[in-house]
N, C-alpha and C. Protein backbone atom coordinates (compact mmCIF):
# COMPACT_ATOMS: atom_id res chain seq x y z
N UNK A 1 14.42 4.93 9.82
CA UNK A 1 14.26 3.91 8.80
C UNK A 1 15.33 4.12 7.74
N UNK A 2 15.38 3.16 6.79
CA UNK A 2 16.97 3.00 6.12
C UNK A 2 16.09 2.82 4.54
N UNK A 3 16.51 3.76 3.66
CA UNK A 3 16.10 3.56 2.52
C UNK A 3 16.03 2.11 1.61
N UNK A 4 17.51 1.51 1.90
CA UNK A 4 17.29 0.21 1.58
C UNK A 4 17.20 -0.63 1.75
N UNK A 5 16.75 -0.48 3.14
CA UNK A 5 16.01 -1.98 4.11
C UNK A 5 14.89 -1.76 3.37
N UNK A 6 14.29 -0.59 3.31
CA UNK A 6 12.71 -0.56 2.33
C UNK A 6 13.11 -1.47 1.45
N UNK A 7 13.85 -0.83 0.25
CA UNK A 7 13.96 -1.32 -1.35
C UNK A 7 14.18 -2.54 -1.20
N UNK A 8 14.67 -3.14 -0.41
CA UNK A 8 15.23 -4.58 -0.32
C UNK A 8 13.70 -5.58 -0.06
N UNK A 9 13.24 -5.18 0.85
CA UNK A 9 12.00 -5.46 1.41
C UNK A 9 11.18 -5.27 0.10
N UNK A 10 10.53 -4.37 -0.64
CA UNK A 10 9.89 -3.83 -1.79
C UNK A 10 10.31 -5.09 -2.56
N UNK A 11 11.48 -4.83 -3.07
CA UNK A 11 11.81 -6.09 -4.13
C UNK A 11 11.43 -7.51 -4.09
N UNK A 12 11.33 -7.88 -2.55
CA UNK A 12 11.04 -9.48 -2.34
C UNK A 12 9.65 -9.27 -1.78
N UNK A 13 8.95 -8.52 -1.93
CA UNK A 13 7.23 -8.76 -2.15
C UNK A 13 7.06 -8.44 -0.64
N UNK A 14 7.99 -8.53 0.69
CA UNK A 14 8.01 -8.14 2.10
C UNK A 14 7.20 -6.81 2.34
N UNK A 15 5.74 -6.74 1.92
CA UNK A 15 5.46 -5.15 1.86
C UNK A 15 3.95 -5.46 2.30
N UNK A 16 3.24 -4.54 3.00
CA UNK A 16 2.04 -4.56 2.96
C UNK A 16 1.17 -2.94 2.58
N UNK A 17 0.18 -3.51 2.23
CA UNK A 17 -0.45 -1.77 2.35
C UNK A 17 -1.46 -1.87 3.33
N UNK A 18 -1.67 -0.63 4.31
CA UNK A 18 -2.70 -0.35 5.16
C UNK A 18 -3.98 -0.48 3.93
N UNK A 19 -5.22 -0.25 4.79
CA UNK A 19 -6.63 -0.07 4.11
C UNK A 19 -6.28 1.34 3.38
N UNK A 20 -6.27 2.68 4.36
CA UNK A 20 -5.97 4.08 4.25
C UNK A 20 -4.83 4.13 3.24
N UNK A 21 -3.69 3.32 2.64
CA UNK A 21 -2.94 3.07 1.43
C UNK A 21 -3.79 3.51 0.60
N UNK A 22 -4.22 1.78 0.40
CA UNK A 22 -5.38 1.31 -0.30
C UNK A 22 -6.39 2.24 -1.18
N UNK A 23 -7.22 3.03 0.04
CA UNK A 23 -8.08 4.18 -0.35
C UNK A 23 -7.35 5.31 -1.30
N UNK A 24 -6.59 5.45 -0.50
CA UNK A 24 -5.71 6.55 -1.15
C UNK A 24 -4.67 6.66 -2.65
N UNK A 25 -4.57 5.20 -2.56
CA UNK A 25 -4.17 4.99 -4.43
C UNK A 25 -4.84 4.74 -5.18
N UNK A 26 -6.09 4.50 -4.57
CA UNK A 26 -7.41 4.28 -5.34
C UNK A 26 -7.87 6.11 -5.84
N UNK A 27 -7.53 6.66 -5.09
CA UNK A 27 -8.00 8.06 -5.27
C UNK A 27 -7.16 8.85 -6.31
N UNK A 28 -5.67 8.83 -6.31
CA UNK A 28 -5.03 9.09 -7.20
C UNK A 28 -5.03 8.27 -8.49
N UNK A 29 -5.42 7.22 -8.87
CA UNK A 29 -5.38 6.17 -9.75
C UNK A 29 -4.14 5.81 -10.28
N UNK A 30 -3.28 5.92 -8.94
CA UNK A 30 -2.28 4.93 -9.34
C UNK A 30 -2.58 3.88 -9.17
N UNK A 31 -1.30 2.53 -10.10
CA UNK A 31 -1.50 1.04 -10.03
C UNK A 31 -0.20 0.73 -9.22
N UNK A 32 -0.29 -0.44 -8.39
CA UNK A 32 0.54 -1.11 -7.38
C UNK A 32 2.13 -1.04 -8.36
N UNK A 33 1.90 -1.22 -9.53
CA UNK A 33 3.14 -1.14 -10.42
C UNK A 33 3.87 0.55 -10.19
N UNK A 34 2.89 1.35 -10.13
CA UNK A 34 3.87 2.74 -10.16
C UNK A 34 4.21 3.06 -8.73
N UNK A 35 3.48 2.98 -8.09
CA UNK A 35 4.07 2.34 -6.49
C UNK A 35 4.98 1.77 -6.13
N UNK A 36 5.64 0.55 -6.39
CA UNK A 36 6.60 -0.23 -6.33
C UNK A 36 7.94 0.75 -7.18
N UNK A 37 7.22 1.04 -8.35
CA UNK A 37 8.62 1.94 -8.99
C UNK A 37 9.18 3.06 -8.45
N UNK A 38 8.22 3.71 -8.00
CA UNK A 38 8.19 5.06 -7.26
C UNK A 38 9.21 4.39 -5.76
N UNK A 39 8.85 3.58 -5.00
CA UNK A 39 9.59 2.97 -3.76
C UNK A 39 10.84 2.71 -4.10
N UNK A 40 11.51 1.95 -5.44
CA UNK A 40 12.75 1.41 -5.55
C UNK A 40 13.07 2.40 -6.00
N UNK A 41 12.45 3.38 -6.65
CA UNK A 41 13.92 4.85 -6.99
C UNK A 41 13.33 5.80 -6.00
N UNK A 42 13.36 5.85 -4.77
CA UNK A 42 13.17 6.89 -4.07
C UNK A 42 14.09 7.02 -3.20
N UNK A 43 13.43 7.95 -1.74
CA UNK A 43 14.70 8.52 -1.60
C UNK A 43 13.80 9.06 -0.14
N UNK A 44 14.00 8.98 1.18
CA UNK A 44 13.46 9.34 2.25
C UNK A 44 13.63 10.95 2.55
N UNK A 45 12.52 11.57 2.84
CA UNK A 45 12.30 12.91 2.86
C UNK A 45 12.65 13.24 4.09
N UNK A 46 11.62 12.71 5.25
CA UNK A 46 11.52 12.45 6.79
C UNK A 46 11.26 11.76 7.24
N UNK A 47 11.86 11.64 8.10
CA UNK A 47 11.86 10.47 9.29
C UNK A 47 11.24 10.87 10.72
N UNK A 48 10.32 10.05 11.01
CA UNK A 48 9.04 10.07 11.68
C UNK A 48 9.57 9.16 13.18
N UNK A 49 9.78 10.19 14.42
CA UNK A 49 9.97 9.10 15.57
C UNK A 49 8.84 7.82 15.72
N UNK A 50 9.59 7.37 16.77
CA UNK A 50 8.15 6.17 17.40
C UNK A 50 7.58 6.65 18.28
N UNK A 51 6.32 7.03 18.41
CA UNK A 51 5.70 7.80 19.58
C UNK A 51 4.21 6.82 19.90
N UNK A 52 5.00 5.69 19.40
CA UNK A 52 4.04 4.60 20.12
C UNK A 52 3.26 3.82 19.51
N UNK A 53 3.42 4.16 18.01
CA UNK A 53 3.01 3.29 17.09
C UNK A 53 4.03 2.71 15.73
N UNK A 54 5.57 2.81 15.99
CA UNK A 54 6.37 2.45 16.09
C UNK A 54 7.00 3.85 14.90
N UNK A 55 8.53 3.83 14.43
CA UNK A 55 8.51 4.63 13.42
C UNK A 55 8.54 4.56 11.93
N UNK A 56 8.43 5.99 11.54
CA UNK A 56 8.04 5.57 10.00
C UNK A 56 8.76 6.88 9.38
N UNK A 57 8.62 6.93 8.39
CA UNK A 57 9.26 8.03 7.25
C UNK A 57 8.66 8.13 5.54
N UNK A 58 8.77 9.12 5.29
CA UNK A 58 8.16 9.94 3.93
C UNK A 58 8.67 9.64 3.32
N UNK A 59 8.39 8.80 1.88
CA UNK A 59 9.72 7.97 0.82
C UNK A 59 8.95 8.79 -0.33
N UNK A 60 9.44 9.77 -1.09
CA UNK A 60 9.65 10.04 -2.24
C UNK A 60 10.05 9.60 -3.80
N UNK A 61 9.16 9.12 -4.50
CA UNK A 61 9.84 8.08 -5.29
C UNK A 61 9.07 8.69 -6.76
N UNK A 62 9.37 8.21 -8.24
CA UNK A 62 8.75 8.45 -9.39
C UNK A 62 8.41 7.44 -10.16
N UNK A 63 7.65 7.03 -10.83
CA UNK A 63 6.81 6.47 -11.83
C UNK A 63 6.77 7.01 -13.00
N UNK A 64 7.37 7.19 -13.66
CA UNK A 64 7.85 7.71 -14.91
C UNK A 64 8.10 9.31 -14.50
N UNK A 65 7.28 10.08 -14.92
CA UNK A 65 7.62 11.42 -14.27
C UNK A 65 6.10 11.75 -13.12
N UNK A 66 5.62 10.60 -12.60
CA UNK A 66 4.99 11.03 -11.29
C UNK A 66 4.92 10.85 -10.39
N UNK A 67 5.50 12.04 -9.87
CA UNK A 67 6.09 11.86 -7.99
C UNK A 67 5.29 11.17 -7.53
N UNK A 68 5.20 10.40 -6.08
CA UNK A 68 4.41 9.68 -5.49
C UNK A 68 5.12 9.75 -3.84
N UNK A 69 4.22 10.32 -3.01
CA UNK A 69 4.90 10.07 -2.09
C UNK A 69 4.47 8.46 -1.13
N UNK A 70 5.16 8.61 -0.45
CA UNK A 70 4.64 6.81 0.73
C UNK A 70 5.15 7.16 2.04
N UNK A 71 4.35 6.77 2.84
CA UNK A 71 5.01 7.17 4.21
C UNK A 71 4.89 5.52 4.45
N UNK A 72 5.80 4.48 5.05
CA UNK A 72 6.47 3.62 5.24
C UNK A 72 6.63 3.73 6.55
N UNK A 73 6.09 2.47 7.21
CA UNK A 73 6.54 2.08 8.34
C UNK A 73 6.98 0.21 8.67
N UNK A 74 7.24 -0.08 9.86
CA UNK A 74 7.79 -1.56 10.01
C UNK A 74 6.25 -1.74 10.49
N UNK A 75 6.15 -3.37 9.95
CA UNK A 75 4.96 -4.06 10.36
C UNK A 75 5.77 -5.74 11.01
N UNK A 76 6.26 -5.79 11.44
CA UNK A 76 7.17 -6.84 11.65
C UNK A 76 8.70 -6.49 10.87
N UNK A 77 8.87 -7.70 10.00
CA UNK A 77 10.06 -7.33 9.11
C UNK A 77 9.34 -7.06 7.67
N UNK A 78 7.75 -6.50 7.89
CA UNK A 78 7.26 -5.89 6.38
C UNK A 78 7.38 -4.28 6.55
N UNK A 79 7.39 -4.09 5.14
CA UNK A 79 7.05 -2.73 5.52
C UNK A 79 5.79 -2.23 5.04
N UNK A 80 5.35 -1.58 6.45
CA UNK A 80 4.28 -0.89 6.28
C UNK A 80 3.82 -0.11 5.16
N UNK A 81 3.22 0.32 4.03
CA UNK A 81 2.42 1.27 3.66
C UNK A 81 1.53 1.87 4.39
N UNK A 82 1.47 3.07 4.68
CA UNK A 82 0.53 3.63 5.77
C UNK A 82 -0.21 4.76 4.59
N UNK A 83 0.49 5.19 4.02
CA UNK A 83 -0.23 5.97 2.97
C UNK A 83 0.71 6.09 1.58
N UNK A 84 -0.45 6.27 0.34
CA UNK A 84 0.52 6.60 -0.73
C UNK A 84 -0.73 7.61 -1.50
N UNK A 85 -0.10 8.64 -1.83
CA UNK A 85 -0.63 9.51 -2.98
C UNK A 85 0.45 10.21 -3.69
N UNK A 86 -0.14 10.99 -4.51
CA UNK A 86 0.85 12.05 -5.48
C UNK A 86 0.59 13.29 -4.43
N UNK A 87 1.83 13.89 -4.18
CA UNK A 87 1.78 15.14 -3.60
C UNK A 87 1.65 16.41 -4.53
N UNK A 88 0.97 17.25 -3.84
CA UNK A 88 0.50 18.40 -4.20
C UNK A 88 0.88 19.64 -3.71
N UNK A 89 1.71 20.78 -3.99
CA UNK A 89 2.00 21.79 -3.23
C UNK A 89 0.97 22.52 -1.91
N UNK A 90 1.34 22.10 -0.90
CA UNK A 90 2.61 22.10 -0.37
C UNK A 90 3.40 21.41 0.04
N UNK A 91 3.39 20.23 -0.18
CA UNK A 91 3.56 18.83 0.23
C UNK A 91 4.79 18.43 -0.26
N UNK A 92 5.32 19.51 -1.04
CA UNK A 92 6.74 18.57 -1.82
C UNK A 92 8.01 19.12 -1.20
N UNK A 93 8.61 18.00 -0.22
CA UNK A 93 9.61 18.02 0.38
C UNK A 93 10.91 18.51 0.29
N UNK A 94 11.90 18.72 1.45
CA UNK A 94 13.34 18.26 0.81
C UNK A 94 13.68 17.30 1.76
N UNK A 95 14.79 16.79 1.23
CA UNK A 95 15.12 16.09 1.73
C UNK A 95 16.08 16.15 2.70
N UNK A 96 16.58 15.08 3.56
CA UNK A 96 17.42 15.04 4.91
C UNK A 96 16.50 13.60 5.63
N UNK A 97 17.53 12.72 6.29
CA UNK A 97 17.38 11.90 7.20
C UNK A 97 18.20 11.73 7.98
N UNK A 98 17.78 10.62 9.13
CA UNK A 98 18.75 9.96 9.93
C UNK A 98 18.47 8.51 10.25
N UNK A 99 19.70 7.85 10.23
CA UNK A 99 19.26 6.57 10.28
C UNK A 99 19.07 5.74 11.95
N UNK A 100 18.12 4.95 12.00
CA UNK A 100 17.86 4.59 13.11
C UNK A 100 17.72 2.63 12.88
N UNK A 101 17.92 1.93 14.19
CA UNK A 101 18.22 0.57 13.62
C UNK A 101 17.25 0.17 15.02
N UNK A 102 16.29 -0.60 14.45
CA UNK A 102 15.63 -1.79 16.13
C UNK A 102 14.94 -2.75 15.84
N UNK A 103 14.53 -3.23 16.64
CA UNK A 103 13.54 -4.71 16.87
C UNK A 103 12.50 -4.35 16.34
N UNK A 104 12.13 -5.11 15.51
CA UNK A 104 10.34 -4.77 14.77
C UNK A 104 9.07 -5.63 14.96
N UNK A 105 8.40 -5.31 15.76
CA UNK A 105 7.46 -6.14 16.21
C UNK A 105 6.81 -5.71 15.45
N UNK A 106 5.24 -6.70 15.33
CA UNK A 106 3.91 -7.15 14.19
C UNK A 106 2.97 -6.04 15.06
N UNK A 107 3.03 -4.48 14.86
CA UNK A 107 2.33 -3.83 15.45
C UNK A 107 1.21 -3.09 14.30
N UNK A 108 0.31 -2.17 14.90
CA UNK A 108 -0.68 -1.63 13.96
C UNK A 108 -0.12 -0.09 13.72
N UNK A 109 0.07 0.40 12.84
CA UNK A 109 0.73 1.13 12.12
C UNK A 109 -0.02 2.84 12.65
N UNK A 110 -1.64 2.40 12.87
CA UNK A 110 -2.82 3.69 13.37
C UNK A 110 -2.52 3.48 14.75
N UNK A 111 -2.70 2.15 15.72
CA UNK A 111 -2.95 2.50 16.85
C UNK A 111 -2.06 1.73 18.29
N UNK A 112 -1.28 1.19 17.12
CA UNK A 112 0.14 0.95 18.02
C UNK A 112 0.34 -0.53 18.53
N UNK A 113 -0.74 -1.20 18.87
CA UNK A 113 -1.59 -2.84 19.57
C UNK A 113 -0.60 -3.28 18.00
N UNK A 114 -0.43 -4.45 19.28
CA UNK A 114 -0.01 -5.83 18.26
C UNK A 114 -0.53 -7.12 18.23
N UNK A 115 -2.10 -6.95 18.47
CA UNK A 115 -3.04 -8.40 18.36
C UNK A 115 -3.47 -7.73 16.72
N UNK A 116 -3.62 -9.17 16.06
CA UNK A 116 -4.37 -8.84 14.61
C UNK A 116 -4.71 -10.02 14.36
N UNK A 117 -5.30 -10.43 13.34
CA UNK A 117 -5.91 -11.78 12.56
C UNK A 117 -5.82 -11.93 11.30
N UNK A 118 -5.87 -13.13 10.84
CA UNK A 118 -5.73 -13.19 9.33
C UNK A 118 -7.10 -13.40 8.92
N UNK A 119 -7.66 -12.86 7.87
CA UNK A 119 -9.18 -13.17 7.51
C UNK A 119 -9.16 -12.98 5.78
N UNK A 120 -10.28 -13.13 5.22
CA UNK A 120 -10.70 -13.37 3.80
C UNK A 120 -11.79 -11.87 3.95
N UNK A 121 -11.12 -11.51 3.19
CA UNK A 121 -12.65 -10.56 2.54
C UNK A 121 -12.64 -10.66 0.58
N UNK A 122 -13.86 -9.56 0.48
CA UNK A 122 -14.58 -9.80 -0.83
C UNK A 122 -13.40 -8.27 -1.66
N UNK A 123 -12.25 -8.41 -2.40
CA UNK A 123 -11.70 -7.22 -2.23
C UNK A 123 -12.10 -6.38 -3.74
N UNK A 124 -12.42 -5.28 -4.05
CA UNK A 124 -12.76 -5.09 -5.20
C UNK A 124 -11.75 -3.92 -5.67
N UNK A 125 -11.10 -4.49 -6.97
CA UNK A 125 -10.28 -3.63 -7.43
C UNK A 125 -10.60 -2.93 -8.46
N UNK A 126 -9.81 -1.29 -8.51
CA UNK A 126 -11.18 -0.58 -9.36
C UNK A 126 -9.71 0.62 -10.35
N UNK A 127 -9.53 0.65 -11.47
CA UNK A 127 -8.79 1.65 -12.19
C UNK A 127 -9.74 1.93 -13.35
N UNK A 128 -9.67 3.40 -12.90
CA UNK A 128 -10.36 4.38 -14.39
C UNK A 128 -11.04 3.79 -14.75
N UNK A 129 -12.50 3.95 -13.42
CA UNK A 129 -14.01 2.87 -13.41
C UNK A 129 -14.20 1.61 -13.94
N UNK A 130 -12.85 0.98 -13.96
CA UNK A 130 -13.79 -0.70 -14.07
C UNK A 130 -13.03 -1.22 -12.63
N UNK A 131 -13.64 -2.49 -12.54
CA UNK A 131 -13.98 -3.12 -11.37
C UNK A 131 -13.34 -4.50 -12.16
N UNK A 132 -12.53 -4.83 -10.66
CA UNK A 132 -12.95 -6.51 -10.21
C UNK A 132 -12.67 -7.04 -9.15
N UNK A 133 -13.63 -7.77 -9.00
CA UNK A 133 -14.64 -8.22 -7.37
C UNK A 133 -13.65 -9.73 -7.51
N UNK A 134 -12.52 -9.45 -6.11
CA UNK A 134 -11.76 -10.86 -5.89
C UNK A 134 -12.11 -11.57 -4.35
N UNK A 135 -13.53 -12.70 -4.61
CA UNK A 135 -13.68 -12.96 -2.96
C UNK A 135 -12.32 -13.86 -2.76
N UNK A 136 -12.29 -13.89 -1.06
CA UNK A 136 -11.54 -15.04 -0.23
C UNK A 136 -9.93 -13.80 -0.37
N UNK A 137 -9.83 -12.92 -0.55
CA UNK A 137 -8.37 -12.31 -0.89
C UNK A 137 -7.69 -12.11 0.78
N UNK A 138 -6.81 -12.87 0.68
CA UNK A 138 -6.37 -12.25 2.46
C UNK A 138 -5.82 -11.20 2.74
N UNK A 139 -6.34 -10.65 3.97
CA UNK A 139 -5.36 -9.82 4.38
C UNK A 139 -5.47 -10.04 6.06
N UNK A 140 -4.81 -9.33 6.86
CA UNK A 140 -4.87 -8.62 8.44
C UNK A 140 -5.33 -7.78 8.92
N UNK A 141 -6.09 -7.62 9.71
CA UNK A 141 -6.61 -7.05 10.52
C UNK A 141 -6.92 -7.16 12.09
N UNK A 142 -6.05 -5.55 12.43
CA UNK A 142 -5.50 -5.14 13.92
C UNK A 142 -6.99 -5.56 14.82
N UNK A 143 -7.32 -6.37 15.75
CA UNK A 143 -8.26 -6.62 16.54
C UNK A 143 -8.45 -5.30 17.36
N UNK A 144 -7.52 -4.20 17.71
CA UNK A 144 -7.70 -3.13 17.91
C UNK A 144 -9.11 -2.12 17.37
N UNK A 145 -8.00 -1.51 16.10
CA UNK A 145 -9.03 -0.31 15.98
C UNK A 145 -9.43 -1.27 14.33
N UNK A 146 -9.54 -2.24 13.88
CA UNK A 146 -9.92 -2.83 12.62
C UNK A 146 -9.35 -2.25 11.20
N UNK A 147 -7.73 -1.71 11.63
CA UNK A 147 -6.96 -1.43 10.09
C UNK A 147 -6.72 -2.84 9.54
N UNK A 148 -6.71 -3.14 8.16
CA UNK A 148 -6.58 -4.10 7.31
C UNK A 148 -5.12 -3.68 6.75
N UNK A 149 -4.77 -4.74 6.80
CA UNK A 149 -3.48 -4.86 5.74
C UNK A 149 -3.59 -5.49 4.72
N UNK A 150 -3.10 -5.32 3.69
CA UNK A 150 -2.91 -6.04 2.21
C UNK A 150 -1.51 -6.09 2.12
N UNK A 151 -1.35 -7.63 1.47
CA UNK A 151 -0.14 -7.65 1.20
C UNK A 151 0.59 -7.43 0.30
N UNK A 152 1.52 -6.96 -0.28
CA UNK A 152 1.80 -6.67 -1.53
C UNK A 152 2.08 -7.52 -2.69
N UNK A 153 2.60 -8.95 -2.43
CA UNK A 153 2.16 -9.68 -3.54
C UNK A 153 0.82 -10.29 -4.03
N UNK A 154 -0.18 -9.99 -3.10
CA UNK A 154 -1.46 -10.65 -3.29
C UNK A 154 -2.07 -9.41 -3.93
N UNK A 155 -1.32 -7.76 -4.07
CA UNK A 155 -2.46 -7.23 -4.32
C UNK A 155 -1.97 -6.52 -6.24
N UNK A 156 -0.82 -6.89 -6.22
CA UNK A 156 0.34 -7.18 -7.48
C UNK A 156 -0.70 -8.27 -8.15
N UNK A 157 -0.88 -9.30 -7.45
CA UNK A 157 -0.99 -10.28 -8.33
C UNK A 157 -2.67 -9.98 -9.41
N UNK A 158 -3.23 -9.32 -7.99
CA UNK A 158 -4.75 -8.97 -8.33
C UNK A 158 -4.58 -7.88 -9.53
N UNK A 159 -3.73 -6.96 -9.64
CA UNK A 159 -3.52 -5.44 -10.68
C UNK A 159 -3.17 -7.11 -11.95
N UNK A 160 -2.83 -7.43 -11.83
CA UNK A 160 -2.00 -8.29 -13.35
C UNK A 160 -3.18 -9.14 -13.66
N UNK A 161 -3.77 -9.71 -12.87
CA UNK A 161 -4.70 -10.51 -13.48
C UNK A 161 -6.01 -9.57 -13.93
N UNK A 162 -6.39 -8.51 -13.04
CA UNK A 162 -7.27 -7.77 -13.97
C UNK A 162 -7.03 -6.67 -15.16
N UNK A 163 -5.51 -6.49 -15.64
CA UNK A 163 -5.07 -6.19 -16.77
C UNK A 163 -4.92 -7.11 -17.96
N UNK A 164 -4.79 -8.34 -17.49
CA UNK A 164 -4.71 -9.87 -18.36
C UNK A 164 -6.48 -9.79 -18.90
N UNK A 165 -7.26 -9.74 -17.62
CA UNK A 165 -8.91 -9.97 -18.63
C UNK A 165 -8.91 -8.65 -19.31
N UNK A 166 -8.58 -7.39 -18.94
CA UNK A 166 -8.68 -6.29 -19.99
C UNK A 166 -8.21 -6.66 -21.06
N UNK A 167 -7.12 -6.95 -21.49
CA UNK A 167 -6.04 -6.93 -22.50
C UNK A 167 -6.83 -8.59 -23.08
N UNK A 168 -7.67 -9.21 -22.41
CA UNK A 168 -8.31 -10.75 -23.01
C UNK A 168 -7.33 -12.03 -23.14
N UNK A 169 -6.49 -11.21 -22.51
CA UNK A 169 -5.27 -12.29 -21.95
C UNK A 169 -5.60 -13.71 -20.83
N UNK A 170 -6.39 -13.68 -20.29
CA UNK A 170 -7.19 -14.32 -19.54
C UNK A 170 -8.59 -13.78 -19.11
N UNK A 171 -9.60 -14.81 -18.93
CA UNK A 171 -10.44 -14.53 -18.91
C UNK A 171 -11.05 -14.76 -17.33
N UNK A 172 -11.99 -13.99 -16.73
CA UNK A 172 -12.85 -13.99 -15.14
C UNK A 172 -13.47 -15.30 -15.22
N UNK A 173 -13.70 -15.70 -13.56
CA UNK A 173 -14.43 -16.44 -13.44
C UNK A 173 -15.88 -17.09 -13.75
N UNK A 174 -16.44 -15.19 -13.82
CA UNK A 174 -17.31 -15.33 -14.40
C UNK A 174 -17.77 -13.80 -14.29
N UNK A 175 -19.00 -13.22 -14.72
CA UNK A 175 -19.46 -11.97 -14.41
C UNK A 175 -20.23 -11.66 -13.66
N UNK A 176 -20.37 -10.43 -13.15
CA UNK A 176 -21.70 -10.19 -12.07
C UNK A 176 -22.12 -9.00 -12.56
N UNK A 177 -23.39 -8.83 -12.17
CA UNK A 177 -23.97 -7.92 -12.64
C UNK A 177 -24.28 -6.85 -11.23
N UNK A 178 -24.01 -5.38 -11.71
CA UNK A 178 -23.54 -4.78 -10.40
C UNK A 178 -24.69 -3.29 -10.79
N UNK A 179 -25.59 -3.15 -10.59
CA UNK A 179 -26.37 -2.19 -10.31
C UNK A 179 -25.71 -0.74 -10.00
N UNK A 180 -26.28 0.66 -10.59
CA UNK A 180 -25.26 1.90 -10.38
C UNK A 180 -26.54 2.49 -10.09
N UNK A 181 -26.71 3.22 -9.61
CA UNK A 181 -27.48 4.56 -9.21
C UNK A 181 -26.76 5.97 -9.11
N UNK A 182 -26.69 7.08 -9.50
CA UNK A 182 -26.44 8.28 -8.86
C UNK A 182 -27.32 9.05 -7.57
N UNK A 183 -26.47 9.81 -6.64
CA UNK A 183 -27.28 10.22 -5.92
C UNK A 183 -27.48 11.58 -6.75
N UNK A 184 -29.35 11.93 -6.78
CA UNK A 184 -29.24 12.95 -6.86
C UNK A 184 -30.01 14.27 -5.95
C-alpha cells in the first residue's frame, strides 16, 4: 500500500471504518477528527501481504501529540479502516515499507468474500459518556461473516453534529430517555 493513495483517499471522504475500527476508537476516545489528522500526517510502519483477504499496512499518524496507530486496507477504491487505537508499548514501531500496486476489489477486510449489502441501522455515538442515538445511518455489511462498514463521511458528519447540540449550536430531534443500571 502507498502512503498517499491513503492520504489522497482520506482527504476526499473515500474511507470507511470496519465495526472493530469503530469499537476500538470508541475505546480509546478518540474523535473521527484525530483520526483523519493522525492518517494525513502519517507515515506506514508495515506492510501486510494479501493472504486472502486482500493487503493492508500499519499507518502511524498524530493528533496533536497522540500517536494513533490504523491498520488500512483497500475496500474497493476505499480505504479500509480495519482498526484504530493509540499504541502502547510494545506496539510502537519503526518504520520501513514497500510499495505494491493492484486491482482492488469490494472485499471484506476479516474474511476475504466480496458479497455485502447496504442497510440502515440505529448507530449510537458515544464521547466521554454522552450519547447520540442516529437511526436510518448507512453502512455495509459483508453477507459473509456480518462486518459492518461505516463510511467516513457519514460518520464525520455524525461527530459534528453531535458537537453542534453540545456546544447548542444546533439542536436534536428530539430526546430519549435511556435507562442505566450497573451490574453489580
Amino acid at each position: 500500500m502507498d502512503i498517499e493513495k491513503i492520504k489522497a483517499q482520506v482527504r476526499v471522504n473515500q474511507y470507511v471504518y470496519t465495526h472493530h475500527a469503530e469499537i476500538e476508537r470508541r475505546a480509546d476516545e478518540l474523535t473521527f477528527a484525530q483520526v483523519e489528522e493522525a492518517l494525513l500526517n502519517g507515515e506506514i510502519l508495515e506492510q501486510y501481504p494479501d493472504t486472502g483477504r486482500g493487503e493492508s499496512c500499519l499507518v502511524v499518524g498524530f493528533a496533536e501529540d497522540v500517536p494513533i496507530h490504523a491498520v488500512c486496507g483497500w475496500r474497493g477504491e476505499k480505504v479500509a479502516l480495519i482498526t484504530v487505537y493509540i499504541p502502547r508499548p510494545p506496539k510502537l514501531l519503526t518504520p520501513g515499507h514497500e510499495e505494491r500496486g493492484a486491482m482492488r476489489k469490494v472485499q471484506c477486510n476479516f474474511c476475504g468474500r466480496d458479497r455485502y449489502e447496504e442497510r440502515r441501522i440505529e448507530y449510537l455515538y458515544s464521547y466521554k459518556g454522552e450519547y447520540l442515538l442516529v437511526p436510518n445511518t448507512p453502512v455495509e455489511v459483508c453477507l459473509n461473516c456480518g462486518m459492518v462498514y461505516y463510511d467516513a463521511a457519514v460518520l464525520k458528519e455524525i461527530e459534528r453534529r453531535f458537537f453542534a447540540i453540545q456546544h447548542k449550536a444546533e439542536k436534536p430531534d428530539r430526546y430519549i430517555e435511556m435507562p442505566a443500571m450497573a451490574y453489580a
